[in-house]
PDB file of N, CA and C in Angstrom:
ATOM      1  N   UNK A   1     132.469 112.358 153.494  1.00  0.00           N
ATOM      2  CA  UNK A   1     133.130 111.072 153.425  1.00  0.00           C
ATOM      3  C   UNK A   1     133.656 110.876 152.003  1.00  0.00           C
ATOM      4  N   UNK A   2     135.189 110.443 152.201  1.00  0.00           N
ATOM      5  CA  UNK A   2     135.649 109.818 150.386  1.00  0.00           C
ATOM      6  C   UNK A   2     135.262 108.920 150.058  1.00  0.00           C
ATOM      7  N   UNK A   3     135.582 108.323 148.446  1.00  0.00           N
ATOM      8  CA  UNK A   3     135.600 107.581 148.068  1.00  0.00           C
ATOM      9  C   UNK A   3     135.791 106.157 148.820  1.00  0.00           C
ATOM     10  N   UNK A   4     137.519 106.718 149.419  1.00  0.00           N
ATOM     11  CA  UNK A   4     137.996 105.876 150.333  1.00  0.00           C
ATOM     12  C   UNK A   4     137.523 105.663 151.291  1.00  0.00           C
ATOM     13  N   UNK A   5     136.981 106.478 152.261  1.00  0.00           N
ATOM     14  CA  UNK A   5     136.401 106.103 153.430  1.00  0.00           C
ATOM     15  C   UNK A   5     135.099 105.292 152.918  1.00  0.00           C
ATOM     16  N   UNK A   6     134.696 105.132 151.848  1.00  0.00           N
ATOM     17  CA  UNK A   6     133.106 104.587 151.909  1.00  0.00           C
ATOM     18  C   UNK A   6     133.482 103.285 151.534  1.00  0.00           C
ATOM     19  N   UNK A   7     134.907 103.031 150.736  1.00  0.00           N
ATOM     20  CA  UNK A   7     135.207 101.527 150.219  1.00  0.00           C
ATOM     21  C   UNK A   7     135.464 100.901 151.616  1.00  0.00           C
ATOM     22  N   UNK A   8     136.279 101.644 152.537  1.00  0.00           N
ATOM     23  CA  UNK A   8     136.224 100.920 153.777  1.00  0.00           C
ATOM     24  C   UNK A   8     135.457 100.498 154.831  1.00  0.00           C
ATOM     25  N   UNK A   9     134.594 101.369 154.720  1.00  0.00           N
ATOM     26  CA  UNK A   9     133.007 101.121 155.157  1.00  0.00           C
ATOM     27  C   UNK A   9     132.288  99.898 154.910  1.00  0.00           C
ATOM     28  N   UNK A  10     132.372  99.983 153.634  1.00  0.00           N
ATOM     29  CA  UNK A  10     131.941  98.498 153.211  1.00  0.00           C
ATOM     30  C   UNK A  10     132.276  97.438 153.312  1.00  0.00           C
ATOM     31  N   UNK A  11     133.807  97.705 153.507  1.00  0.00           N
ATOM     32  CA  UNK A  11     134.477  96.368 153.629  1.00  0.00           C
ATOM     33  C   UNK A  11     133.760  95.672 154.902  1.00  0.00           C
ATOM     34  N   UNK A  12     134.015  96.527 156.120  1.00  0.00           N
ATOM     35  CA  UNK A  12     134.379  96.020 157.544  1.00  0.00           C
ATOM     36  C   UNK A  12     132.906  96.045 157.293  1.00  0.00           C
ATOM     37  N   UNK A  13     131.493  96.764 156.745  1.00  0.00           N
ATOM     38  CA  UNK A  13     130.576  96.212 157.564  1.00  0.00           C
ATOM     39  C   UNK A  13     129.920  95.117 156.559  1.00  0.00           C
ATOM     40  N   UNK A  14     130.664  94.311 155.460  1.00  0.00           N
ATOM     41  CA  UNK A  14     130.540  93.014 155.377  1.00  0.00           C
ATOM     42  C   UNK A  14     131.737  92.224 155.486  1.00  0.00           C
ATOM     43  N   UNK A  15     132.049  92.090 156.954  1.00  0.00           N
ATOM     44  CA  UNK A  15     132.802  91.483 157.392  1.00  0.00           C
ATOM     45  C   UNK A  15     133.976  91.144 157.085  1.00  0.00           C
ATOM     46  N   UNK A  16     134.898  92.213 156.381  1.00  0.00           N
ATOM     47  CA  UNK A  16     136.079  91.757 155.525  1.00  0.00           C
ATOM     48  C   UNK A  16     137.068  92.490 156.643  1.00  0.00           C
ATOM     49  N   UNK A  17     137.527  92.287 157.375  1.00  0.00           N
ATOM     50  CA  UNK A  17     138.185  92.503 158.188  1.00  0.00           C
ATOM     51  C   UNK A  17     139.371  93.489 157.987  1.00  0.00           C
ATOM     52  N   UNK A  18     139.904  92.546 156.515  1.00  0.00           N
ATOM     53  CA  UNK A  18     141.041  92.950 156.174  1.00  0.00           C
ATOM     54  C   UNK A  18     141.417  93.557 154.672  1.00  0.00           C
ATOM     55  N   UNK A  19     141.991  93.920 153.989  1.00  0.00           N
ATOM     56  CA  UNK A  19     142.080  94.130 152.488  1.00  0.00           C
ATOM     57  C   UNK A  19     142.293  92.973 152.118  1.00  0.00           C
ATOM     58  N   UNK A  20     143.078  91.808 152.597  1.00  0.00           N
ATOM     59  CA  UNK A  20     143.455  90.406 152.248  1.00  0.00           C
ATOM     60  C   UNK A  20     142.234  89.679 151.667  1.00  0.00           C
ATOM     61  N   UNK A  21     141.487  89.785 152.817  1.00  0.00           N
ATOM     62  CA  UNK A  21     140.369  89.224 152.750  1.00  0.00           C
ATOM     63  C   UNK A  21     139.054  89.142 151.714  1.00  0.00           C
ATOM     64  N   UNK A  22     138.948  90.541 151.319  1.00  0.00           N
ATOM     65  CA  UNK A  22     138.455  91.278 150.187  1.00  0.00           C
ATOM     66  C   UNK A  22     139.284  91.001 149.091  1.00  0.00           C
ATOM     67  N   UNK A  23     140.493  91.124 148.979  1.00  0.00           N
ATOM     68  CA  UNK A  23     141.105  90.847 147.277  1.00  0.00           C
ATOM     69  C   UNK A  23     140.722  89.148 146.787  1.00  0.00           C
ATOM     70  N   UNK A  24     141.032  88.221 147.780  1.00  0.00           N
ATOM     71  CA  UNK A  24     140.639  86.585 148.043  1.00  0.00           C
ATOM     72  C   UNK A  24     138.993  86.454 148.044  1.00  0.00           C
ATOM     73  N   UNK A  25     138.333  87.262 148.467  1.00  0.00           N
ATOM     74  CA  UNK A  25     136.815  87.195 147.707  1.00  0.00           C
ATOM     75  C   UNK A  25     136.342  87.338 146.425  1.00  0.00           C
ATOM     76  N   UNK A  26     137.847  88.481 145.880  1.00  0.00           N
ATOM     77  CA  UNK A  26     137.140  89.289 144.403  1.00  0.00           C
ATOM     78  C   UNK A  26     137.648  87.862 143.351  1.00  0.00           C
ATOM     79  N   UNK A  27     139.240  87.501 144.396  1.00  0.00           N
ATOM     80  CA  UNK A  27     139.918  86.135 143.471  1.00  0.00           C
ATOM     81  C   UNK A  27     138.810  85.153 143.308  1.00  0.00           C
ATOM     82  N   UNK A  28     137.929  84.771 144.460  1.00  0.00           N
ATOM     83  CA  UNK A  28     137.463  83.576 144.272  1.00  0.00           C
ATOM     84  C   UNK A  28     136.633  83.784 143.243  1.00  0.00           C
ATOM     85  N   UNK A  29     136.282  84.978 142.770  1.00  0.00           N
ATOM     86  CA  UNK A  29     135.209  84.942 141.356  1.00  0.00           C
ATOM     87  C   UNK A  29     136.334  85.249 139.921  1.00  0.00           C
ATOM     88  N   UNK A  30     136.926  84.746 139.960  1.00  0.00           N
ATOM     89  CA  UNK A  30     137.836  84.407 139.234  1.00  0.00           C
ATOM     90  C   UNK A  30     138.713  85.847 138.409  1.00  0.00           C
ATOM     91  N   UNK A  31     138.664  86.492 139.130  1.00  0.00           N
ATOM     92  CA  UNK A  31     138.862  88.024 138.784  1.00  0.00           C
ATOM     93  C   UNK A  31     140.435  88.277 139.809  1.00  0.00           C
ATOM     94  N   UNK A  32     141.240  89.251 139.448  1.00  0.00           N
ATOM     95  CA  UNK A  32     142.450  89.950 140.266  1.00  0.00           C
ATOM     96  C   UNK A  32     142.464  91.593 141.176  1.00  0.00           C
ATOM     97  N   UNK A  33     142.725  91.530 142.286  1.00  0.00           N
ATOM     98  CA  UNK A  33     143.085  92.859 142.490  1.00  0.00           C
ATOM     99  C   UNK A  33     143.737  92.846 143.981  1.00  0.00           C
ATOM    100  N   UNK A  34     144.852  93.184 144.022  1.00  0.00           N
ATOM    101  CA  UNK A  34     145.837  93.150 144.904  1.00  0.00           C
ATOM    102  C   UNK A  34     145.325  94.080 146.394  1.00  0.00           C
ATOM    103  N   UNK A  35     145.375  93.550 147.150  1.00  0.00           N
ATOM    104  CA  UNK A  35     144.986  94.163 148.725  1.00  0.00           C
ATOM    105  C   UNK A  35     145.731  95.271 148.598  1.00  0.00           C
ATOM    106  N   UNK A  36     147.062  95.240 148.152  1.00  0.00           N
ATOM    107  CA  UNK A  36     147.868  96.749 147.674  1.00  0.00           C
ATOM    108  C   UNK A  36     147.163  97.906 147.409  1.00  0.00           C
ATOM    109  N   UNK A  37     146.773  97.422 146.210  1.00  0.00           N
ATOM    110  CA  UNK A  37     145.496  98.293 145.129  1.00  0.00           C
ATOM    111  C   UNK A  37     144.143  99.051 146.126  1.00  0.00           C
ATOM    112  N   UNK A  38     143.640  97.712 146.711  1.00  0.00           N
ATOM    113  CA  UNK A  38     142.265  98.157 147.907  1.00  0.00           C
ATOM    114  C   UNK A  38     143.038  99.305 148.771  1.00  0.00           C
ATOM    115  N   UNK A  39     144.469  99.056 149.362  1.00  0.00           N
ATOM    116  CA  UNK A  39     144.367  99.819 150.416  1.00  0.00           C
ATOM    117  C   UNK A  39     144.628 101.348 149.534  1.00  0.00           C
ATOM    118  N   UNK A  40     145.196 101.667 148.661  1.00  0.00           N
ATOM    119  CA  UNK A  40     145.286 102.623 147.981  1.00  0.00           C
ATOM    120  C   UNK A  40     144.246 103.117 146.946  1.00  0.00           C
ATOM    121  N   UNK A  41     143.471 102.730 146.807  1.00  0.00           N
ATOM    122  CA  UNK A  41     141.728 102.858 146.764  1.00  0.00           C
ATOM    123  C   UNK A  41     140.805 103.327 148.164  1.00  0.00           C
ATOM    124  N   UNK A  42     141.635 102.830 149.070  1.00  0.00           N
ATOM    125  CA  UNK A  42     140.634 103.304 150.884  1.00  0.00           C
ATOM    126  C   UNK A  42     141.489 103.995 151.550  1.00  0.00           C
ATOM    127  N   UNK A  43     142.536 104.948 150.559  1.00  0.00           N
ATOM    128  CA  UNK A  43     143.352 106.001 150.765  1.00  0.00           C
ATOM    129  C   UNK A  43     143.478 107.364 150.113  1.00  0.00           C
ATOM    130  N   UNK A  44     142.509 106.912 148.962  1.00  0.00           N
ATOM    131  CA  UNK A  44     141.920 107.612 148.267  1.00  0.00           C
ATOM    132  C   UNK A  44     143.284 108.053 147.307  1.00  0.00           C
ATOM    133  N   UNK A  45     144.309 107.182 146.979  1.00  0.00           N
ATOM    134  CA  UNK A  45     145.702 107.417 146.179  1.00  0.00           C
ATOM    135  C   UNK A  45     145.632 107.290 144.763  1.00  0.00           C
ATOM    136  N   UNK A  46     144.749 106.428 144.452  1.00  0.00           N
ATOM    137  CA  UNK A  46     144.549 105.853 142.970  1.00  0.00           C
ATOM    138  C   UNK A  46     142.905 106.205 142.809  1.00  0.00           C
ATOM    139  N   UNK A  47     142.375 106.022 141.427  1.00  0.00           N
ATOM    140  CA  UNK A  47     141.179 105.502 141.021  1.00  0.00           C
ATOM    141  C   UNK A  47     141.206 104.297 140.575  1.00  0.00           C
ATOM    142  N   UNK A  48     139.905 103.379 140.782  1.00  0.00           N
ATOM    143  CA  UNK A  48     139.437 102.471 140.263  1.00  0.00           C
ATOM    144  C   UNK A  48     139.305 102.844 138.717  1.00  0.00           C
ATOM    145  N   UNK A  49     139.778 101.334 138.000  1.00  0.00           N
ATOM    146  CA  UNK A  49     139.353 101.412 136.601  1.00  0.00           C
ATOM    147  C   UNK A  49     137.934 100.764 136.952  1.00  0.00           C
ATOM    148  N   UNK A  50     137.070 101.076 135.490  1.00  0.00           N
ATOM    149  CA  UNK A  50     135.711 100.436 135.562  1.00  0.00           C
ATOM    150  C   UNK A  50     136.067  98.469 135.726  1.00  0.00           C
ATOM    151  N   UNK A  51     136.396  97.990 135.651  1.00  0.00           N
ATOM    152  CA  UNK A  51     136.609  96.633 135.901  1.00  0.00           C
ATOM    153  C   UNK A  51     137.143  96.406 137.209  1.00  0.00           C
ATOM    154  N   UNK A  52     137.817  97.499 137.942  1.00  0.00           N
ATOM    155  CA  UNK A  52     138.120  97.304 139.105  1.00  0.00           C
ATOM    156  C   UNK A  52     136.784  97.801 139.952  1.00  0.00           C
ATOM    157  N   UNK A  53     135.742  98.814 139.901  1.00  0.00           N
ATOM    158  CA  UNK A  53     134.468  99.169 140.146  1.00  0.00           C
ATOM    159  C   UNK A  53     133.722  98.148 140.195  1.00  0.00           C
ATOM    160  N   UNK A  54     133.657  97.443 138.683  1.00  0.00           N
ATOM    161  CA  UNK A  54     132.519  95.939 138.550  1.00  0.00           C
ATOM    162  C   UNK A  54     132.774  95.228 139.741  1.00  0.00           C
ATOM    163  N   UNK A  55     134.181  94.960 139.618  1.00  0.00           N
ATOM    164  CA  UNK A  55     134.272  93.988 141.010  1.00  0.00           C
ATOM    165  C   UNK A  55     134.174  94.181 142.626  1.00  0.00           C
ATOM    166  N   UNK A  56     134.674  95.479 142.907  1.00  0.00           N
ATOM    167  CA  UNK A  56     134.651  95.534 144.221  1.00  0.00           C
ATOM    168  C   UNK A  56     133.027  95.625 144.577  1.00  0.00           C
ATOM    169  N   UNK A  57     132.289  96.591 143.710  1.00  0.00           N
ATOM    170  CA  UNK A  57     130.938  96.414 144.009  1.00  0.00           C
ATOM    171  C   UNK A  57     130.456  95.509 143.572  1.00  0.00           C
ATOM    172  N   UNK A  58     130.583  94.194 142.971  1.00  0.00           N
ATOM    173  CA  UNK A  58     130.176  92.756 143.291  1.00  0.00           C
ATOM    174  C   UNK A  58     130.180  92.169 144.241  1.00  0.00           C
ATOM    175  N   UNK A  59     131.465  92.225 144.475  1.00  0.00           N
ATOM    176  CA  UNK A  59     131.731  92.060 145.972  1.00  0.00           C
ATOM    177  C   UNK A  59     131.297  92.294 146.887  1.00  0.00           C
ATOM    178  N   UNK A  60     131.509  93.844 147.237  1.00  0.00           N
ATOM    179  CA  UNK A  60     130.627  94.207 148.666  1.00  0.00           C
ATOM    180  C   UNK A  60     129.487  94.583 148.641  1.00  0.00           C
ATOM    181  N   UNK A  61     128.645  93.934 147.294  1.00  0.00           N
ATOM    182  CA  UNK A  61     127.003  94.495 147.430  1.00  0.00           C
ATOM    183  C   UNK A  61     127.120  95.351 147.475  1.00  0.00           C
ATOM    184  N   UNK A  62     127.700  96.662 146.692  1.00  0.00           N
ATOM    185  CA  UNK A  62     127.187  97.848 146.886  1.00  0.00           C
ATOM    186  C   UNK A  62     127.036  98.464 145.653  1.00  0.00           C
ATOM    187  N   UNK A  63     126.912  99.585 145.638  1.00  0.00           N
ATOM    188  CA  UNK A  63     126.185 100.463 144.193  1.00  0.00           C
ATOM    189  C   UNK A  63     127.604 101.145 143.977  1.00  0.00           C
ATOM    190  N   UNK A  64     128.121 101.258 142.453  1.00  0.00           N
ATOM    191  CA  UNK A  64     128.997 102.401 142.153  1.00  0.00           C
ATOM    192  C   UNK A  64     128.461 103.613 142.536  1.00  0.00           C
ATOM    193  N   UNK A  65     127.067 104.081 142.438  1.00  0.00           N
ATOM    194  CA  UNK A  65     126.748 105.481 142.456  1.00  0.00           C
ATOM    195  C   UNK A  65     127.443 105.679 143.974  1.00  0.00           C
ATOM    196  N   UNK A  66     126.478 105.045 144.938  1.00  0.00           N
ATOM    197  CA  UNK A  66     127.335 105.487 146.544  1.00  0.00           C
ATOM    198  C   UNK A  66     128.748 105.065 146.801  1.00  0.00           C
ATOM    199  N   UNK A  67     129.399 104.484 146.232  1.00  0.00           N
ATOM    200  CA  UNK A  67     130.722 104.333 146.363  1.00  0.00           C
ATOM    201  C   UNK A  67     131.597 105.582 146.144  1.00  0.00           C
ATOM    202  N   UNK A  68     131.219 106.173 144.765  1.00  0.00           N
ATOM    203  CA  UNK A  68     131.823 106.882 143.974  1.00  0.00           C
ATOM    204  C   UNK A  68     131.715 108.661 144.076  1.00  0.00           C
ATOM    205  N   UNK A  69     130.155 108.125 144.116  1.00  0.00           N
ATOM    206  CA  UNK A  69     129.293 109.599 144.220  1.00  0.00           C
ATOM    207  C   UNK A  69     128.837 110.101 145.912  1.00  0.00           C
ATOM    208  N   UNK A  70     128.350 109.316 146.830  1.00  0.00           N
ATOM    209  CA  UNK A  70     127.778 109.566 147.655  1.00  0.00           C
ATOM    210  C   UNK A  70     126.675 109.855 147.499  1.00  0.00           C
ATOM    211  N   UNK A  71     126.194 109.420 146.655  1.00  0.00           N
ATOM    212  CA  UNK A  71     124.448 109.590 146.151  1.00  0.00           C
ATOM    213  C   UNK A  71     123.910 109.246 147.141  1.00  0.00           C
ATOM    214  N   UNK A  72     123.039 110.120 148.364  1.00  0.00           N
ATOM    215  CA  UNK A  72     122.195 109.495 149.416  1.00  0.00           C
ATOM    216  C   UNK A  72     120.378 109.964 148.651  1.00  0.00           C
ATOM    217  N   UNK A  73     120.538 110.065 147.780  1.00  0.00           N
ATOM    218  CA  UNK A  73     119.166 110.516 147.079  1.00  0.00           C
ATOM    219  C   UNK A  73     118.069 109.286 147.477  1.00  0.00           C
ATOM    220  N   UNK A  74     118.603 108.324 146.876  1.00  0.00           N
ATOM    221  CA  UNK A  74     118.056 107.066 147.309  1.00  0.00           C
ATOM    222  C   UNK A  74     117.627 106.816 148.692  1.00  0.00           C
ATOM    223  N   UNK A  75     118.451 106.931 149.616  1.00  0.00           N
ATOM    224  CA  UNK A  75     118.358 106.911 150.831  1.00  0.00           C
ATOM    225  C   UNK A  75     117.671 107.867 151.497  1.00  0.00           C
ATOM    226  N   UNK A  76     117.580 109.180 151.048  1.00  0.00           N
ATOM    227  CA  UNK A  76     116.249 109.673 151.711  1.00  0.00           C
ATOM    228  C   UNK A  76     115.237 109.328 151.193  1.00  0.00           C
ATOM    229  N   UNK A  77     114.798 108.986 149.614  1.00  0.00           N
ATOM    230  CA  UNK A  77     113.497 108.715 149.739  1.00  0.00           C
ATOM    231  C   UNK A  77     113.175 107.465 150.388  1.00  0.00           C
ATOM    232  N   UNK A  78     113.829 106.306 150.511  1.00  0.00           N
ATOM    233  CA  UNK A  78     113.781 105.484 151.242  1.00  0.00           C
ATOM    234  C   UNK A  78     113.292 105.636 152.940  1.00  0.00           C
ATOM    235  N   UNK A  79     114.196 106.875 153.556  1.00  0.00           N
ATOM    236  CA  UNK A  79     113.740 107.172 154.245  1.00  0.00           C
ATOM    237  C   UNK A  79     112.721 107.784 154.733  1.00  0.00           C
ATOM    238  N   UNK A  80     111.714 108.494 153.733  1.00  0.00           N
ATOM    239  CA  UNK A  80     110.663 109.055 153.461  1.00  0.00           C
ATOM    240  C   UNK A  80     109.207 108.347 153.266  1.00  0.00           C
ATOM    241  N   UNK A  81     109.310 107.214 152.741  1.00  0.00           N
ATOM    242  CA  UNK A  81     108.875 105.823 152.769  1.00  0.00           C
ATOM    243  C   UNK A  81     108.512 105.416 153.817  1.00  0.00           C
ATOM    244  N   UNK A  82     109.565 105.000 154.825  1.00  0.00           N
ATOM    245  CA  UNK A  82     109.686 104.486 156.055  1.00  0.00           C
ATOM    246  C   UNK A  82     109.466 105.617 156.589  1.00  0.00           C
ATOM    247  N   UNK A  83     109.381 106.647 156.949  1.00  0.00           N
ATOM    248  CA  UNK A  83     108.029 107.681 158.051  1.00  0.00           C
ATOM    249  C   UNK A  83     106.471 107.456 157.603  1.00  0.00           C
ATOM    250  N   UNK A  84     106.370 107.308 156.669  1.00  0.00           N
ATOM    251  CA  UNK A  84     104.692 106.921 156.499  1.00  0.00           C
ATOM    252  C   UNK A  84     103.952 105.736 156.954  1.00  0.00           C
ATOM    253  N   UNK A  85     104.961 105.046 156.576  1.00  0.00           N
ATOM    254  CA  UNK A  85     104.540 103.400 157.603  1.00  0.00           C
ATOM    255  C   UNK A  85     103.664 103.958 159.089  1.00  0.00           C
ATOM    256  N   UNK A  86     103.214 102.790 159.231  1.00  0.00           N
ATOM    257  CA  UNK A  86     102.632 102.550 160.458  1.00  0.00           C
ATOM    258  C   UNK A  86     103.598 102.016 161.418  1.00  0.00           C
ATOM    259  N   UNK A  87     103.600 102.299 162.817  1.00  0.00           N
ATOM    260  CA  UNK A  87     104.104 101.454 163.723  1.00  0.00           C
ATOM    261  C   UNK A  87     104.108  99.747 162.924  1.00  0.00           C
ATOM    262  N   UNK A  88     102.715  99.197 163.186  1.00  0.00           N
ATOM    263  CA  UNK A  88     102.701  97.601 162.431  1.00  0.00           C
ATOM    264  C   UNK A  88     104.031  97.807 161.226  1.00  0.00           C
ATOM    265  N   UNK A  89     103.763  98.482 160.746  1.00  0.00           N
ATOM    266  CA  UNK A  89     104.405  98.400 159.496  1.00  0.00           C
ATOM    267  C   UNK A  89     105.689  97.991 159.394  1.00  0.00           C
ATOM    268  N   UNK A  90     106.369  98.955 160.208  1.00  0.00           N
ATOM    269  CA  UNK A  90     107.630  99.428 160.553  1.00  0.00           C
ATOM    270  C   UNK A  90     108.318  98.126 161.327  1.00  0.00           C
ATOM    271  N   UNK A  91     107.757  97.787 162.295  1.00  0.00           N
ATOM    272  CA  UNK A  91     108.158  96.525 163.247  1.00  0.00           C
ATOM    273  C   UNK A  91     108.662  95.538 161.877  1.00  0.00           C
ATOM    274  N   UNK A  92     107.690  95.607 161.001  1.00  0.00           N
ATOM    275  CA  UNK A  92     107.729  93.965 160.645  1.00  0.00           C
ATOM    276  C   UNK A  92     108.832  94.190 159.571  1.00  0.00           C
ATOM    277  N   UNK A  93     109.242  95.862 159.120  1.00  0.00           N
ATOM    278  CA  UNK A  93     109.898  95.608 158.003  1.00  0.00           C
ATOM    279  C   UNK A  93     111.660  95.476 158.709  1.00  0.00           C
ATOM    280  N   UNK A  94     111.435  95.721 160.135  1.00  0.00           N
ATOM    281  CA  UNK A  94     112.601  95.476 161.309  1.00  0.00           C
ATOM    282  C   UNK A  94     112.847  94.209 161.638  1.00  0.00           C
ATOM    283  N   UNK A  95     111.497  93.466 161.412  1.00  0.00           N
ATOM    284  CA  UNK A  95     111.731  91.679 161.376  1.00  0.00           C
ATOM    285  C   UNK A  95     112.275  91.206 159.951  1.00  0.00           C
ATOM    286  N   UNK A  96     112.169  91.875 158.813  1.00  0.00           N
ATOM    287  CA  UNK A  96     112.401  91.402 157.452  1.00  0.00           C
ATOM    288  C   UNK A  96     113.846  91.624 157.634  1.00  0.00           C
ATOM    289  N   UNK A  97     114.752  93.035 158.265  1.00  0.00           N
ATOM    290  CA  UNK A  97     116.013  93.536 157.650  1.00  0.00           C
ATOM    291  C   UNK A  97     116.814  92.610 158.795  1.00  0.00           C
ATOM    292  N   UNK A  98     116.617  92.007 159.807  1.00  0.00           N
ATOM    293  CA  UNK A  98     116.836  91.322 160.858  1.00  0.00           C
ATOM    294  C   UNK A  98     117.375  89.766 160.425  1.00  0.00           C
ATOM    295  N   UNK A  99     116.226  89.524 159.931  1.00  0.00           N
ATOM    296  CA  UNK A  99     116.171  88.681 159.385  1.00  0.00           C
ATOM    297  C   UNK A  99     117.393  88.248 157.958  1.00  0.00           C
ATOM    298  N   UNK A 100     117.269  89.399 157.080  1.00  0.00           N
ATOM    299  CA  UNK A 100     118.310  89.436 156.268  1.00  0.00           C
ATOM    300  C   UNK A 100     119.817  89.230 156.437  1.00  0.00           C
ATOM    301  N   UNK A 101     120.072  90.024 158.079  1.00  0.00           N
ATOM    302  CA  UNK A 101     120.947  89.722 158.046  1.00  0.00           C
ATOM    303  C   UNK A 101     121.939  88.635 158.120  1.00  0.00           C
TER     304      UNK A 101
END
């Protein structure tokens, strides 16, 4: 997966439907970046400058490392974690992420 495919990832699975939608989130924190820019960022045409990075991952809650890198390092030990649990365990941390959402 690119760069691009992972910025788009993020978008749609916090609900940004659109690039519109996402540039008007990054605006409302008083910051600029043209839906233009996003879609040629989730086309993998351009790079992000670091100020364009700060923001989109403000935005979509996410980490530069997995944006950028695909760092799933994290994510397996995470997942490694979660096999040791107990059944009990596991349920309730399924009621916590449930819940989060």
């Amino acid at each position: 997966m690119t760069p691009g495919d992972r910025l788009t990832r993020a978008r749609k699975l916090n609900k940004l439907g659109t690039r519109t939608k996402l540039s008007k989130l990054i605006s409302a924190d008083g910051c600029v970046l043209s839906a233009h820019k996003i879609g040629r960022l989730e086309r993998d045409e351009a790079s992000p400058s670091v100020d364009e990075i700060n923001m989109i991952c403000s935005a979509l809650n996410m980490s530069a490392d997995w944006w950028l890198r695909d760092n799933t390092a994290s994510t397996d030990a995470i997942a490694r974690r979660v096999e040791e649990l107990t059944q009990t365990e596991r349920n309730l941390l399924m009621l916590i992420l449930d819940f989060a959402k």
